[in-house]
C-alpha atoms as a PDB file:
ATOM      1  CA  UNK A   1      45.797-115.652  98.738  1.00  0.00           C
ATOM      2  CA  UNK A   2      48.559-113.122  98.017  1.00  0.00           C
ATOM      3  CA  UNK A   3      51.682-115.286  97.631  1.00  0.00           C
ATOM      4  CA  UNK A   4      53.696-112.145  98.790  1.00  0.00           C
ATOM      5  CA  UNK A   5      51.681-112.022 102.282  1.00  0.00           C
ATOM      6  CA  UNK A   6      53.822-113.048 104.899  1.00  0.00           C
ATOM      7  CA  UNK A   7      52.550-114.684 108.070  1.00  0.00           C
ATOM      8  CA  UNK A   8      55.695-114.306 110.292  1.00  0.00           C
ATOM      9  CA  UNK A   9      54.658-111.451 112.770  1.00  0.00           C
ATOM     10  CA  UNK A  10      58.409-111.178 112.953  1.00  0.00           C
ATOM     11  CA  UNK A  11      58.745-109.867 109.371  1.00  0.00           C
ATOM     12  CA  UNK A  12      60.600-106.429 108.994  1.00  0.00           C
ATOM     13  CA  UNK A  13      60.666-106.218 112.802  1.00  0.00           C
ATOM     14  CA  UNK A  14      64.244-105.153 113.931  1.00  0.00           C
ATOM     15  CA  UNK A  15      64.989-106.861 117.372  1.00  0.00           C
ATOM     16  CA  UNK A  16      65.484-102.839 118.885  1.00  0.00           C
ATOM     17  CA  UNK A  17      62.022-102.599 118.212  1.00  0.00           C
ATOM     18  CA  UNK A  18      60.941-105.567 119.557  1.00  0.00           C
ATOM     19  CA  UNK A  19      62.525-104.554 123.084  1.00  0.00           C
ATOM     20  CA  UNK A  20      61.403-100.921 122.559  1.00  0.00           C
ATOM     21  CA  UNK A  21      57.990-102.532 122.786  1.00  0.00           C
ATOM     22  CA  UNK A  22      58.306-104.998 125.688  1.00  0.00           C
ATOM     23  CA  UNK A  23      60.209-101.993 127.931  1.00  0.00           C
ATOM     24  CA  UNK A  24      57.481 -99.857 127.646  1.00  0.00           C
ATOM     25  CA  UNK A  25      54.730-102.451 128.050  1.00  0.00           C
ATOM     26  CA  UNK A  26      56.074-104.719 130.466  1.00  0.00           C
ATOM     27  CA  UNK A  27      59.293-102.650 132.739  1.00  0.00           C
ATOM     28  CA  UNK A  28      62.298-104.170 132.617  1.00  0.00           C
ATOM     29  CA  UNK A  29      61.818-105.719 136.148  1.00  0.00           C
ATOM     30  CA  UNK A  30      58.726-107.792 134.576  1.00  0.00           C
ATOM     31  CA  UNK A  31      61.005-108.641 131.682  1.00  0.00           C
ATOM     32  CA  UNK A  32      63.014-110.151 133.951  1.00  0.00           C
ATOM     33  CA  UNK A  33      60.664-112.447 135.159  1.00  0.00           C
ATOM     34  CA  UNK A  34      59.311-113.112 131.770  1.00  0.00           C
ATOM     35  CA  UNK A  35      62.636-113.887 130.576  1.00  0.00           C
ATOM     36  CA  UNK A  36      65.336-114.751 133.228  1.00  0.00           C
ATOM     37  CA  UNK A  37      68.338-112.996 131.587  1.00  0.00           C
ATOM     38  CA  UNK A  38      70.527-111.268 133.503  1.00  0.00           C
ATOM     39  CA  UNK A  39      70.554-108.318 130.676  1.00  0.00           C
ATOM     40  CA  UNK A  40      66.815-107.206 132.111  1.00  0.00           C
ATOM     41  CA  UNK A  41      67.866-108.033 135.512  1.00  0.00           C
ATOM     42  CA  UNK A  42      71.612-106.348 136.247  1.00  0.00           C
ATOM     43  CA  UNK A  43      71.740-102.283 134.830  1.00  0.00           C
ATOM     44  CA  UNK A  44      69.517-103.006 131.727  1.00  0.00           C
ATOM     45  CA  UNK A  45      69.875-100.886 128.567  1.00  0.00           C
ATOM     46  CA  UNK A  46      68.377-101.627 124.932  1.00  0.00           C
ATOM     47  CA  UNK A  47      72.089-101.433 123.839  1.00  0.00           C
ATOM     48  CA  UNK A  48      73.315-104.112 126.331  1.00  0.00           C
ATOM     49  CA  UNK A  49      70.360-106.264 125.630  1.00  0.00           C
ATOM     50  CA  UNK A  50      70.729-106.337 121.605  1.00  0.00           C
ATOM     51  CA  UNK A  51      74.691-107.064 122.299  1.00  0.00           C
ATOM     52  CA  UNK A  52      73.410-110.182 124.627  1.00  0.00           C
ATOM     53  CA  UNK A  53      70.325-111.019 122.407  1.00  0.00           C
ATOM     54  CA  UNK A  54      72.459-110.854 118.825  1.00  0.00           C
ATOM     55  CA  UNK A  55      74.502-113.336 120.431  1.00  0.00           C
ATOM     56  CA  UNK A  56      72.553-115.230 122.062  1.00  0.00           C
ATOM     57  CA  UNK A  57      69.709-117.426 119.970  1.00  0.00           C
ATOM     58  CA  UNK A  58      68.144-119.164 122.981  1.00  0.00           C
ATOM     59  CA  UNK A  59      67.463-115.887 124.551  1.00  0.00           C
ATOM     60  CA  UNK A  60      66.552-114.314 121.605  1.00  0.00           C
ATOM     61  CA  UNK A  61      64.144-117.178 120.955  1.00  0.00           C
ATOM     62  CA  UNK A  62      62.469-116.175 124.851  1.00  0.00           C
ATOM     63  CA  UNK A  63      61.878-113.077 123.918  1.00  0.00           C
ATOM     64  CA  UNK A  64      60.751-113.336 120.550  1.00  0.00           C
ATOM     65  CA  UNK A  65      57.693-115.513 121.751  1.00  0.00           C
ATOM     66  CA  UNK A  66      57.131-112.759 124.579  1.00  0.00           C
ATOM     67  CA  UNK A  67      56.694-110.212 121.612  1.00  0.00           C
ATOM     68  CA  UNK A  68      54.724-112.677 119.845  1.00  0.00           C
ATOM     69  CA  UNK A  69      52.200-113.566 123.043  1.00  0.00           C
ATOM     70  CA  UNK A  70      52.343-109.676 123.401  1.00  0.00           C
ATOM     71  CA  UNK A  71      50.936-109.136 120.171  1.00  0.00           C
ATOM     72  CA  UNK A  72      48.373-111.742 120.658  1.00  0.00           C
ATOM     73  CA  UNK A  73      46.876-110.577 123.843  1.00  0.00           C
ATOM     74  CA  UNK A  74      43.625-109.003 123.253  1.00  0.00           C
ATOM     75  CA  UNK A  75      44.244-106.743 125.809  1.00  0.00           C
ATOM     76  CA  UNK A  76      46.921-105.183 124.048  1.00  0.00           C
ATOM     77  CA  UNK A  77      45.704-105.219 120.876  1.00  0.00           C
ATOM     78  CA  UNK A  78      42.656-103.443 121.829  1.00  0.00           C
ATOM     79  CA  UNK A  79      45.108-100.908 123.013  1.00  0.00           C
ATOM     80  CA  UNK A  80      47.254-100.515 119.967  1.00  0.00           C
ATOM     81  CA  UNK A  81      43.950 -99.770 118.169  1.00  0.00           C
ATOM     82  CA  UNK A  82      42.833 -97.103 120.792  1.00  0.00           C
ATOM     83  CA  UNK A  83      46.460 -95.149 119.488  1.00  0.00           C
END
């Protein structure tokens, strides 16, 4: 085993990527409902949700492991490999 591999699938993934992803997968109405923050819910905006997020560790935690399940999904990973 490489003892430089890294098994986070968080590694060297900025958190403006990570809701660049879930906005176009998901809509920020079904983040909402994923994640009950009022930043998805009340005029959301990548910018508005990294200020919230940055500060924020529970919700960053939430939608962290949406990414994560995202990523995980056969569904969508049959998709990324379509691209």
């Amino acid at each position: 085993m490489n003892p430089n591999s890294n098994k986070d699938p968080l590694h060297g993934i900025t958190l403006e990527k990570i809701l660049t992803v879930l906005e176009e997968h998901y809509g920020w109405e079904k983040m909402g409902e994923k994640v009950s923050i009022k930043c998805f819910k009340n005029e959301p905006s990548i910018k508005s949700s990294l200020i919230f997020l940055r500060k924020t560790p529970w919700a960053r935690e939430k939608v962290e492991n949406l990414y994560i399940r995202h990523l995980n999904n056969p569904w969508n990973r049959a998709k990324r490999q379509d691209k």
